[in-house]
C-alpha atoms as a PDB file:
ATOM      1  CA  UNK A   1     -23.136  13.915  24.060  1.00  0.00           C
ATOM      2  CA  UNK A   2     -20.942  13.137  26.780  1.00  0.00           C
ATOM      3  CA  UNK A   3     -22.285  11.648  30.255  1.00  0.00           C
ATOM      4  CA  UNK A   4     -21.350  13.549  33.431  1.00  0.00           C
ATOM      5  CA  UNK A   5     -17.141  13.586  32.345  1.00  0.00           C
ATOM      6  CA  UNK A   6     -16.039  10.393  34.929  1.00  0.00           C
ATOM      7  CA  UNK A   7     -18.509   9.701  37.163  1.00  0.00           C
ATOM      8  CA  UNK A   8     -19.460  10.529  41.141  1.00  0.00           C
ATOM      9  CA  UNK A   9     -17.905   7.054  41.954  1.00  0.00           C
ATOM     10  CA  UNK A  10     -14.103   8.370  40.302  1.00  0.00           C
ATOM     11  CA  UNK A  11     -14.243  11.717  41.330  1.00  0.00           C
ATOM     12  CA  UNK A  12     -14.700  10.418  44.894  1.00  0.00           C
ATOM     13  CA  UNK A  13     -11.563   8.182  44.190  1.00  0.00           C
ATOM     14  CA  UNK A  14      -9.197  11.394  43.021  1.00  0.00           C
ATOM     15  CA  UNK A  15     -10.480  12.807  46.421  1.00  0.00           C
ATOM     16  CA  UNK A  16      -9.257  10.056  48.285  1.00  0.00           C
ATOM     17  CA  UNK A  17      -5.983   9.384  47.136  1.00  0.00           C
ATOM     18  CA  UNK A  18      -5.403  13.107  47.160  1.00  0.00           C
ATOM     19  CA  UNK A  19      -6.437  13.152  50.585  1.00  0.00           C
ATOM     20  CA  UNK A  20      -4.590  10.023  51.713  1.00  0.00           C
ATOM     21  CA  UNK A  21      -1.325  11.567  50.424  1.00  0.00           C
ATOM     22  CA  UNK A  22      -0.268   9.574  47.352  1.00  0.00           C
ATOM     23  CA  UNK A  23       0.276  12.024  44.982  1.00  0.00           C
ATOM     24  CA  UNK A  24      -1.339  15.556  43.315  1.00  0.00           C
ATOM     25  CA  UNK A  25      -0.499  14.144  40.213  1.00  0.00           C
ATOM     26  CA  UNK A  26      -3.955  12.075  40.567  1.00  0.00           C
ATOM     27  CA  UNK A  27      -5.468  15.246  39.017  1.00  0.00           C
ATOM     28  CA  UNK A  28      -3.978  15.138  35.780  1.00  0.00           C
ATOM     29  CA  UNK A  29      -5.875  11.763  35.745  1.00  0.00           C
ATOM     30  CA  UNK A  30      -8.570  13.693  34.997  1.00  0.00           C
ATOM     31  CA  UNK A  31      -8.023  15.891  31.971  1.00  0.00           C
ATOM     32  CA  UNK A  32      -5.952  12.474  30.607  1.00  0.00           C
ATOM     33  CA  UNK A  33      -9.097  10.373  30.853  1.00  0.00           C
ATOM     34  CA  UNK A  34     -11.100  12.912  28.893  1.00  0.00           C
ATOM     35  CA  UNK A  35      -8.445  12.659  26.341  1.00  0.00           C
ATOM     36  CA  UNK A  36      -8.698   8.928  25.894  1.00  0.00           C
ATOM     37  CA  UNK A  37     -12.419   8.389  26.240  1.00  0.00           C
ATOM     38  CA  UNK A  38     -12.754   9.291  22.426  1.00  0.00           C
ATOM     39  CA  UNK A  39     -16.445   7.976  22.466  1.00  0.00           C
ATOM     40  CA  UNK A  40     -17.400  10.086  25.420  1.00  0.00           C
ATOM     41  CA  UNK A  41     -19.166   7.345  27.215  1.00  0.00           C
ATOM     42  CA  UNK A  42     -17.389   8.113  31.060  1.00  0.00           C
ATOM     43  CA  UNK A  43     -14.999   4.523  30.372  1.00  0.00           C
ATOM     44  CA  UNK A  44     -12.446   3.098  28.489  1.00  0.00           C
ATOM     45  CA  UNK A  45     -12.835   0.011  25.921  1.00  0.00           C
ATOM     46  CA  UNK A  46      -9.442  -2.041  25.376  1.00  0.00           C
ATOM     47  CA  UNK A  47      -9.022  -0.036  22.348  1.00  0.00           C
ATOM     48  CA  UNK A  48      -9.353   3.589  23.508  1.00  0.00           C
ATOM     49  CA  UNK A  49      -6.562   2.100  26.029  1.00  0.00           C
ATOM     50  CA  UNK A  50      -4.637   0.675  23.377  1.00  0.00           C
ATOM     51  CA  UNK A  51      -4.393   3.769  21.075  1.00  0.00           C
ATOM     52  CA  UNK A  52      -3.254   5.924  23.874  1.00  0.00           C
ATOM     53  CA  UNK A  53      -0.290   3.472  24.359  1.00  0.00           C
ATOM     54  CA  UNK A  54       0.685   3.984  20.973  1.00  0.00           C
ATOM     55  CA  UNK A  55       0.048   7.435  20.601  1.00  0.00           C
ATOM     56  CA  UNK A  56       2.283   8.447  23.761  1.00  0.00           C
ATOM     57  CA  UNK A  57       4.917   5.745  23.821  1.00  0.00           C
ATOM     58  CA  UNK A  58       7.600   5.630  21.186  1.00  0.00           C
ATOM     59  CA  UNK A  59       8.276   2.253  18.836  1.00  0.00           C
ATOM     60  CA  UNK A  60       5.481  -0.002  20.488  1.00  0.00           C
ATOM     61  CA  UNK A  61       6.227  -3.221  19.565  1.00  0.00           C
ATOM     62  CA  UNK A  62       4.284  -6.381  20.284  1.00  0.00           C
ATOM     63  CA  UNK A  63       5.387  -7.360  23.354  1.00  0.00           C
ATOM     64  CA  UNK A  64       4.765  -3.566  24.534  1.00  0.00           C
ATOM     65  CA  UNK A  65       1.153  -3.622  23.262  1.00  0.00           C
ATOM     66  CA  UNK A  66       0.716  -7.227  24.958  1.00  0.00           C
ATOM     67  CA  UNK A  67       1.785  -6.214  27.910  1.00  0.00           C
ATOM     68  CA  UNK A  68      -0.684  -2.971  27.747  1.00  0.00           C
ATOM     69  CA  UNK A  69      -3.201  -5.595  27.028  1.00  0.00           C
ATOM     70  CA  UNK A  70      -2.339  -7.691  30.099  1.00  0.00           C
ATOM     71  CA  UNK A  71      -2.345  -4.659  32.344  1.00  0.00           C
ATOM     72  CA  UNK A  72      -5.810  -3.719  30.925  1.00  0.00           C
ATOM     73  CA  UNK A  73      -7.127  -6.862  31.997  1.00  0.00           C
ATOM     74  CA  UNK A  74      -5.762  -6.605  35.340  1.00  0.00           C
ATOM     75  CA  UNK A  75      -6.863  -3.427  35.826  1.00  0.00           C
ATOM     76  CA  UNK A  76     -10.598  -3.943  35.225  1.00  0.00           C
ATOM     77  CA  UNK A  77     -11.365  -5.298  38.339  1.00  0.00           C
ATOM     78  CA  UNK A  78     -15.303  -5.952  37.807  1.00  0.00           C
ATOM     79  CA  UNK A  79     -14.340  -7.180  34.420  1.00  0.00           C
ATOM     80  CA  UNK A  80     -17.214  -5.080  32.383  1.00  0.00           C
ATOM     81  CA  UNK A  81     -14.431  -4.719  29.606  1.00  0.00           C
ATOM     82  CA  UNK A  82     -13.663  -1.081  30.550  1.00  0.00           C
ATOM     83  CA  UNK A  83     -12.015   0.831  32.626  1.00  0.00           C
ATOM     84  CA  UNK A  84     -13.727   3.656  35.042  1.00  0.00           C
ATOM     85  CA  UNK A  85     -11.536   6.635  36.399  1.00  0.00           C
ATOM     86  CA  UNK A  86     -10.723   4.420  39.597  1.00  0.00           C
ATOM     87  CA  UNK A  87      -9.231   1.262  37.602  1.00  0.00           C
ATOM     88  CA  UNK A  88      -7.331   3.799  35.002  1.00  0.00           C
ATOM     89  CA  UNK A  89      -5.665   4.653  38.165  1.00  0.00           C
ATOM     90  CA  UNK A  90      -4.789   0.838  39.175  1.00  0.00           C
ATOM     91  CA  UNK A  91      -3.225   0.675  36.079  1.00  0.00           C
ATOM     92  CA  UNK A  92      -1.386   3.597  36.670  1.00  0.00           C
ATOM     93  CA  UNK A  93       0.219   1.795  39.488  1.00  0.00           C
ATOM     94  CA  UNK A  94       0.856  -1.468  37.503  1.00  0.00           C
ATOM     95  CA  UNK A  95       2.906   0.476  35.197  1.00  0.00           C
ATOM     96  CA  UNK A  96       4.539   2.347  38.295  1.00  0.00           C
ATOM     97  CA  UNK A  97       5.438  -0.778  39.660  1.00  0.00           C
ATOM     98  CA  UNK A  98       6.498  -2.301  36.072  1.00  0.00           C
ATOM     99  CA  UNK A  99       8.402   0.619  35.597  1.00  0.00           C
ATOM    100  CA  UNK A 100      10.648   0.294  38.828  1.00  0.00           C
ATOM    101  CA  UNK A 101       9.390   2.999  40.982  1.00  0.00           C
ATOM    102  CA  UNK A 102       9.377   0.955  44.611  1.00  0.00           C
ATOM    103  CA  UNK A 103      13.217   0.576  43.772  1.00  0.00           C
ATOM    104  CA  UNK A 104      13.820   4.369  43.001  1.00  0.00           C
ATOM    105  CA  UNK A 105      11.564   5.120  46.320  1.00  0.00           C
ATOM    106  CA  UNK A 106      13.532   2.492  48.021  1.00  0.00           C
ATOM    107  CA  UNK A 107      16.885   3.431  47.131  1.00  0.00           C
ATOM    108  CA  UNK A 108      16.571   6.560  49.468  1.00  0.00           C
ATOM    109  CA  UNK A 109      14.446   5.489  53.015  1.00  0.00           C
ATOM    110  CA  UNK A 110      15.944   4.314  55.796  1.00  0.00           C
ATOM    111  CA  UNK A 111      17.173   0.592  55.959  1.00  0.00           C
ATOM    112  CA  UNK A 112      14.746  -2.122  56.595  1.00  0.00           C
ATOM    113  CA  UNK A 113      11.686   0.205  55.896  1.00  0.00           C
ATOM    114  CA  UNK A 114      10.649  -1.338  52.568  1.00  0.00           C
ATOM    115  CA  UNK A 115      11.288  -4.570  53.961  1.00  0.00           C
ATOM    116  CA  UNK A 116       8.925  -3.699  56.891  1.00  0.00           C
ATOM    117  CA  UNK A 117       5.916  -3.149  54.131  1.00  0.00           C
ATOM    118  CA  UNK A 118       6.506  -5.811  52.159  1.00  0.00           C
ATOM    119  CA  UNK A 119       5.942  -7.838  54.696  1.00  0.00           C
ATOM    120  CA  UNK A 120       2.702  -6.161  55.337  1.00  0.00           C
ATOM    121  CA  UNK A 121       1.534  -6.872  52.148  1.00  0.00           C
ATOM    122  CA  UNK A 122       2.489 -10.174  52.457  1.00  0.00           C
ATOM    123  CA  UNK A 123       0.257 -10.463  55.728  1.00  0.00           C
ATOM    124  CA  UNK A 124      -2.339  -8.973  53.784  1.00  0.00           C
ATOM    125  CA  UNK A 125      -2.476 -11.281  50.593  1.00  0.00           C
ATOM    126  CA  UNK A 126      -2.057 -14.477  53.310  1.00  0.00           C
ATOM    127  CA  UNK A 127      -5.045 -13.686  55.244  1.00  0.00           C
ATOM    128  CA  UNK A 128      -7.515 -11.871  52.694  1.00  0.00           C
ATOM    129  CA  UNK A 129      -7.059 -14.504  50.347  1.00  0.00           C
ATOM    130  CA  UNK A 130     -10.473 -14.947  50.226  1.00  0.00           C
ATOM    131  CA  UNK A 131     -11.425 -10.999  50.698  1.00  0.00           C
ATOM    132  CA  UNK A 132     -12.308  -9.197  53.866  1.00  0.00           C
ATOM    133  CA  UNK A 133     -14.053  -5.742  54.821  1.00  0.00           C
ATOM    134  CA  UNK A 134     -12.309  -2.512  56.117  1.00  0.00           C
ATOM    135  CA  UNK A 135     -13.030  -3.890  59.931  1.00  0.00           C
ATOM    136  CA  UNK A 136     -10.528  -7.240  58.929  1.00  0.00           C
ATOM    137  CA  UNK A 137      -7.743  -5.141  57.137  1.00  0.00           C
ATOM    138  CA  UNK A 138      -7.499  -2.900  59.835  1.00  0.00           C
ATOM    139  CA  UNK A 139      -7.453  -5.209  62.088  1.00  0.00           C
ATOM    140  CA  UNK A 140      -4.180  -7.037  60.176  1.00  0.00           C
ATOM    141  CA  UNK A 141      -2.503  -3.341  59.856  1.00  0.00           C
ATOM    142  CA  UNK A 142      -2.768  -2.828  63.213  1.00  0.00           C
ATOM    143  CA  UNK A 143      -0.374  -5.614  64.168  1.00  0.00           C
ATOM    144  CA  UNK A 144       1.935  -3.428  62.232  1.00  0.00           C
ATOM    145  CA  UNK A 145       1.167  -0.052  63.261  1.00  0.00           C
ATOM    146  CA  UNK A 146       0.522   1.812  66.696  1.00  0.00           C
ATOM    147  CA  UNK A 147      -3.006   3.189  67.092  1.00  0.00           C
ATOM    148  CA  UNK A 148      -3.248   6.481  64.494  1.00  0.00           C
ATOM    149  CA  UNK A 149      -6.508   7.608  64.056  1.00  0.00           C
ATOM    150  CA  UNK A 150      -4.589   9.723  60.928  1.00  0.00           C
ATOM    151  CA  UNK A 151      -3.582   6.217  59.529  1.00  0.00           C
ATOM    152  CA  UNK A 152      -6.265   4.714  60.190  1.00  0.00           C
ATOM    153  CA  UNK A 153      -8.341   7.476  58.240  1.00  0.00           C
ATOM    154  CA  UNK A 154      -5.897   7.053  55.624  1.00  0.00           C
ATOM    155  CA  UNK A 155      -6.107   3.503  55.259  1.00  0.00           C
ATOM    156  CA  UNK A 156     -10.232   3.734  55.089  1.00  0.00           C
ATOM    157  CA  UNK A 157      -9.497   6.422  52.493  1.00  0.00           C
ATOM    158  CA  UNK A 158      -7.554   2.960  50.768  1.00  0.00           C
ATOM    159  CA  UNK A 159     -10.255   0.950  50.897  1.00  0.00           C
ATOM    160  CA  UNK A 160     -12.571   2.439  49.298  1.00  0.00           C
ATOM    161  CA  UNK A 161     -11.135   3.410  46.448  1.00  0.00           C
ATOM    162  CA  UNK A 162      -9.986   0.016  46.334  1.00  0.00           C
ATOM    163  CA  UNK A 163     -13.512  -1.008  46.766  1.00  0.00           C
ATOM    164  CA  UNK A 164     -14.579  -0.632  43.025  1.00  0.00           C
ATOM    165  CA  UNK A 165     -17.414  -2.432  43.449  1.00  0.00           C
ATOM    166  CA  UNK A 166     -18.917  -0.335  46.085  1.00  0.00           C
ATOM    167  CA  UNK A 167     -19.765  -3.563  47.951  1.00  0.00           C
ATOM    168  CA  UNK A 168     -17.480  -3.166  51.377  1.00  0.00           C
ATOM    169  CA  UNK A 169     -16.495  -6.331  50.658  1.00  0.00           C
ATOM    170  CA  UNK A 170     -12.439  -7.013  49.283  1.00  0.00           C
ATOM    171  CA  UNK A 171     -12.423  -9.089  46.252  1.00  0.00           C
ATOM    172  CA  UNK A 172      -9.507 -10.377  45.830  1.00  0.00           C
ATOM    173  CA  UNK A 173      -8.360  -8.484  42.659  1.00  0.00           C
ATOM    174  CA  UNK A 174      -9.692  -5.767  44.717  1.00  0.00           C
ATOM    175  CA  UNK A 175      -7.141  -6.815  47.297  1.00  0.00           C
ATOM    176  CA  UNK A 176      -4.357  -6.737  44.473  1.00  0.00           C
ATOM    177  CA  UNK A 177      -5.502  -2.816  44.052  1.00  0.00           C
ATOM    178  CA  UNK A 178      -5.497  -2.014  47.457  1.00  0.00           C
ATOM    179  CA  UNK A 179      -1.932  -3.575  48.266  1.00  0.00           C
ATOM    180  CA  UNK A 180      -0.309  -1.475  45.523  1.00  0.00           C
ATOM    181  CA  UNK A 181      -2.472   1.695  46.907  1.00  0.00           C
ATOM    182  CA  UNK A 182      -1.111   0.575  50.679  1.00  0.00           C
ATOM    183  CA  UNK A 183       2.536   0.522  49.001  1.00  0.00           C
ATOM    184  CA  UNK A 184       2.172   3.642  46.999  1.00  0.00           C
ATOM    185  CA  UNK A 185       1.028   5.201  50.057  1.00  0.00           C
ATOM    186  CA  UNK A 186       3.489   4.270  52.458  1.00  0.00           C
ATOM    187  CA  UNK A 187       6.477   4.255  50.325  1.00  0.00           C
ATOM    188  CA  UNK A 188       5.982   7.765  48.470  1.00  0.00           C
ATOM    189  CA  UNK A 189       4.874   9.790  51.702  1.00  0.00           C
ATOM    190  CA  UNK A 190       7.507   8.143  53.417  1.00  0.00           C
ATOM    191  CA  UNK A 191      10.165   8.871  50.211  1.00  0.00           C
ATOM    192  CA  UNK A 192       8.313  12.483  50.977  1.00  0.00           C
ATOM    193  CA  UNK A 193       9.143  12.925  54.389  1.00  0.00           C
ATOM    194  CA  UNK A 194      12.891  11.751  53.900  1.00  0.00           C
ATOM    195  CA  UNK A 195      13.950  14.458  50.851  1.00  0.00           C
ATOM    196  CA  UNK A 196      12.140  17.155  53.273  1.00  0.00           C
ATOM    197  CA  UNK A 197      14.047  15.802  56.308  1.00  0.00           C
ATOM    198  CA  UNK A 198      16.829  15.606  54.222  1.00  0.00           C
ATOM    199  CA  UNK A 199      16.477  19.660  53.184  1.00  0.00           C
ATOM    200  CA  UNK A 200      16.292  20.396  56.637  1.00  0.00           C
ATOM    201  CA  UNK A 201      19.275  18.598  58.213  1.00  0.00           C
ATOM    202  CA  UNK A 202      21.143  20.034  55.219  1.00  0.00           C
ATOM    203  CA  UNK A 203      20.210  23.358  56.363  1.00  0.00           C
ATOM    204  CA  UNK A 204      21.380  22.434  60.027  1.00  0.00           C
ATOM    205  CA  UNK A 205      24.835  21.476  58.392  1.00  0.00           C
ATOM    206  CA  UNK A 206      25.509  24.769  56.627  1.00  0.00           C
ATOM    207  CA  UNK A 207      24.640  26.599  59.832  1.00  0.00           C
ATOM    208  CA  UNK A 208      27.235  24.101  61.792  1.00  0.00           C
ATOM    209  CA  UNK A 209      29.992  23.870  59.622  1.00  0.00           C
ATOM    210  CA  UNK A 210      31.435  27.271  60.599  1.00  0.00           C
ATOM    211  CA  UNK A 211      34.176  27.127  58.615  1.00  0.00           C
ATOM    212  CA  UNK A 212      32.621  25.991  55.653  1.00  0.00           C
ATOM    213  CA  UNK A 213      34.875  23.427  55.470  1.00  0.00           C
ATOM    214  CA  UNK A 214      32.773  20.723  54.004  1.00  0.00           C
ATOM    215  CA  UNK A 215      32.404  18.710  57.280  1.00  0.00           C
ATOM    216  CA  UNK A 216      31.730  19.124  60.704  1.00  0.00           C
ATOM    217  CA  UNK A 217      34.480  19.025  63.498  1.00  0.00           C
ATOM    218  CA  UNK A 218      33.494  18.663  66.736  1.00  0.00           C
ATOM    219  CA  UNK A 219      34.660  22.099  68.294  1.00  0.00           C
ATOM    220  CA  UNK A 220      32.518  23.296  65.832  1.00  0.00           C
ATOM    221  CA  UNK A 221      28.923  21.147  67.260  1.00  0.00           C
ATOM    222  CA  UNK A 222      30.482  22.133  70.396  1.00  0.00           C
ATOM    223  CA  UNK A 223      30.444  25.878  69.635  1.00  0.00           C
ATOM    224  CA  UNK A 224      26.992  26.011  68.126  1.00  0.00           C
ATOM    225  CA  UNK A 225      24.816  24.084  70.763  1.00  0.00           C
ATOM    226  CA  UNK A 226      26.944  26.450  73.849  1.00  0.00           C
ATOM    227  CA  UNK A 227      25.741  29.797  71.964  1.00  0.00           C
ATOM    228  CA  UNK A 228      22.224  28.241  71.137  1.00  0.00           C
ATOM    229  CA  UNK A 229      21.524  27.015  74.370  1.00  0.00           C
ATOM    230  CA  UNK A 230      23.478  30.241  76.508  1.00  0.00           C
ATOM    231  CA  UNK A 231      24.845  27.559  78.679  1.00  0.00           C
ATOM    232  CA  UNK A 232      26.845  28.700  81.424  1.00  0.00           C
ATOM    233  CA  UNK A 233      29.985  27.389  82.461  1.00  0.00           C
ATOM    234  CA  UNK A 234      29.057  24.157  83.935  1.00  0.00           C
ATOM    235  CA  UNK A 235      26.434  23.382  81.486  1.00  0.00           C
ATOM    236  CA  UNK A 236      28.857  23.885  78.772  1.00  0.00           C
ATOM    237  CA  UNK A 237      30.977  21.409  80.434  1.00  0.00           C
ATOM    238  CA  UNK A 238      28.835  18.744  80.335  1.00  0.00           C
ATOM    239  CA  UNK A 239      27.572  19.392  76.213  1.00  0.00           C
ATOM    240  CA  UNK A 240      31.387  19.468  75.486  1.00  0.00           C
ATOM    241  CA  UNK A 241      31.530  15.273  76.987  1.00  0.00           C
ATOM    242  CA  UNK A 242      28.012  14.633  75.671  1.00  0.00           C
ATOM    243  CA  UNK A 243      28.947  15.242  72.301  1.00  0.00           C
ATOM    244  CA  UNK A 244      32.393  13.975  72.382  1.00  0.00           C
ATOM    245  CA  UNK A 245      30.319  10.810  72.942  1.00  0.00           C
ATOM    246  CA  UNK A 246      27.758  11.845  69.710  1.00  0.00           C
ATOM    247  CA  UNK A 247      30.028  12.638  67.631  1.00  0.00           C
ATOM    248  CA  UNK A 248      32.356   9.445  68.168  1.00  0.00           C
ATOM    249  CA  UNK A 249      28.974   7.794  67.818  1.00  0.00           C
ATOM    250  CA  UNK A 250      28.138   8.666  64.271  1.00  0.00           C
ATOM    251  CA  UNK A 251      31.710   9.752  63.593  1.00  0.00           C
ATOM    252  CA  UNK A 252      31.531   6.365  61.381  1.00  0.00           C
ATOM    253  CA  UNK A 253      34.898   6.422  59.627  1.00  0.00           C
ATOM    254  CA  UNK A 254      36.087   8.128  62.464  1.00  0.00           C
ATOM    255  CA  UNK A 255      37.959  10.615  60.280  1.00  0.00           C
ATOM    256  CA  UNK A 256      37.277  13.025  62.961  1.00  0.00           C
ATOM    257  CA  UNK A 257      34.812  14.867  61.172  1.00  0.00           C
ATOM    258  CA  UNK A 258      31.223  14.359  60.104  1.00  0.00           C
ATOM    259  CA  UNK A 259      30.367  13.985  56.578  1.00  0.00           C
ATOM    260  CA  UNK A 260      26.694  15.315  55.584  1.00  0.00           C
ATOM    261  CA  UNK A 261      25.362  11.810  55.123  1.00  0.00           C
ATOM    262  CA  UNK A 262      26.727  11.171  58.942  1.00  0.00           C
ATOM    263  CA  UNK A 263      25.711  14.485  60.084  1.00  0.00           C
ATOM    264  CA  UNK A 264      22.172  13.625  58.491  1.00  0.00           C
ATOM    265  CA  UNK A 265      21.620  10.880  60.773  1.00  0.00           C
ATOM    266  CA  UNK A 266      22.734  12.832  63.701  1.00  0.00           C
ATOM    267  CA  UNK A 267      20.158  15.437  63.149  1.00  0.00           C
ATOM    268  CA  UNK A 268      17.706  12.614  62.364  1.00  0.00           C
END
């Protein structure tokens, strides 16, 4: 018979990452563990991981199945030879990383922002090298961060599903889970918050470019922040020579037109 499906100690660590804003997709973590624990014991042995590698990924080879292996063995952070819910998930994020995701995330945020958390990390695996509680990585994040009490909920969410032994104490392979959580988190909801920022300035663009031209002159920004505003006379006077000067500003071919990438950081 099958224990309680994956334990009170995973289901808390779906919760969190849902609730810290990595990804719904945590959920299907779920049903797939169920799937894979073919013994029904609530964990995974080496070879329940190993035959779902090669029953969902096409010509394994050797070097695929030893590098399954080695994530395995990364993954199992309190080294029992198994894998709970929570580690499953850390491996998840090996292969994400393995698999190139921080570049695909990277590819579309703003300059200098993965830079920014790598750096964190960095900061991180210097001075935890020897583990720390919440109280000491908080206390290096915020040398990065303003005061957020919604970060800093966020990051506690982190820790503790980090925190696979339960112990409030980061190991460091605990560490090694919690850095990749940290990036996940920062670099998805971040990746996020650009393709919706990105729908919205779009939007703005369409509603600008009153000739549907493809581009936006500046008679036309002109035009559209006068009847938005109801400006009178004088006040339209003055938005005509402030955005003469924004629109020379990110005008940066100065084509005399904004393209929708320029026009995207204008509505930034």
């Amino acid at each position: 018979a099958r224990g309680d499906g994956i334990g009170r100690r995973s289901a808390r660590a779906v919760a969190l990452l849902i609730l810290s804003g990595i990804s719904g997709e945590e959920m299907s973590n779920l049903a797939r563990f169920r799937v894979m624990d073919l013994d029904g014991d609530d964990k995974l042995s080496r070879d329940e991981y190993l035959a779902w590698v090669e029953d969902t990924t096409d010509d394994v080879d050797a070097a695929e199945l030893q590098r399954s292996r080695d994530v395995f063995g990364r993954a199992d952070i309190d080294e029992d030879g198994s894998l709970g819910l929570d580690e499953l998930m850390y491996a998840g994020f090996i292969n994400n990383e393995q698999a190139g995701h921080k570049e695909h995330w990277c590819s579309e945020l703003p300059d200098g922002f993965c830079e920014t958390v790598d750096e964190i990390i960095d900061d991180l695996r210097v001075n935890l090298e020897r583990g720390g509680g919440p109280e000491q990585v908080l206390h290096i994040l915020s040398r990065w961060h303003r005061s957020d009490d919604e970060l800093h909920g966020r990051l506690e969410s982190l820790f503790a599903v980090a925190d696979i032994e339960s112990d409030g104490w980061m190991s460091p392979r605990e560490l090694d889970f919690f850095c990749l959580l940290f990036q996940t988190c920062m670099l998805a909801v971040k990746w996020k918050e650009e393709r919706h920022f990105r729908k919205e300035a779009d939007r703005t663009f369409d509603r600008v470019d009153l000739d549907a031209g493809g581009s936006i002159e500046l008679w036309e920004l002109v035009e559209v922040a006068t009847k938005e505003s109801m400006s009178t006379a004088a006040q339209a006077a003055v938005n005509k020579i402030y955005f003469e000067t924004l629109f020379s500003t990110y005008d940066t071919d100065s084509d005399g037109a904004l393209s929708r990438e320029e026009a995207r950081m204008l509505f930034r």
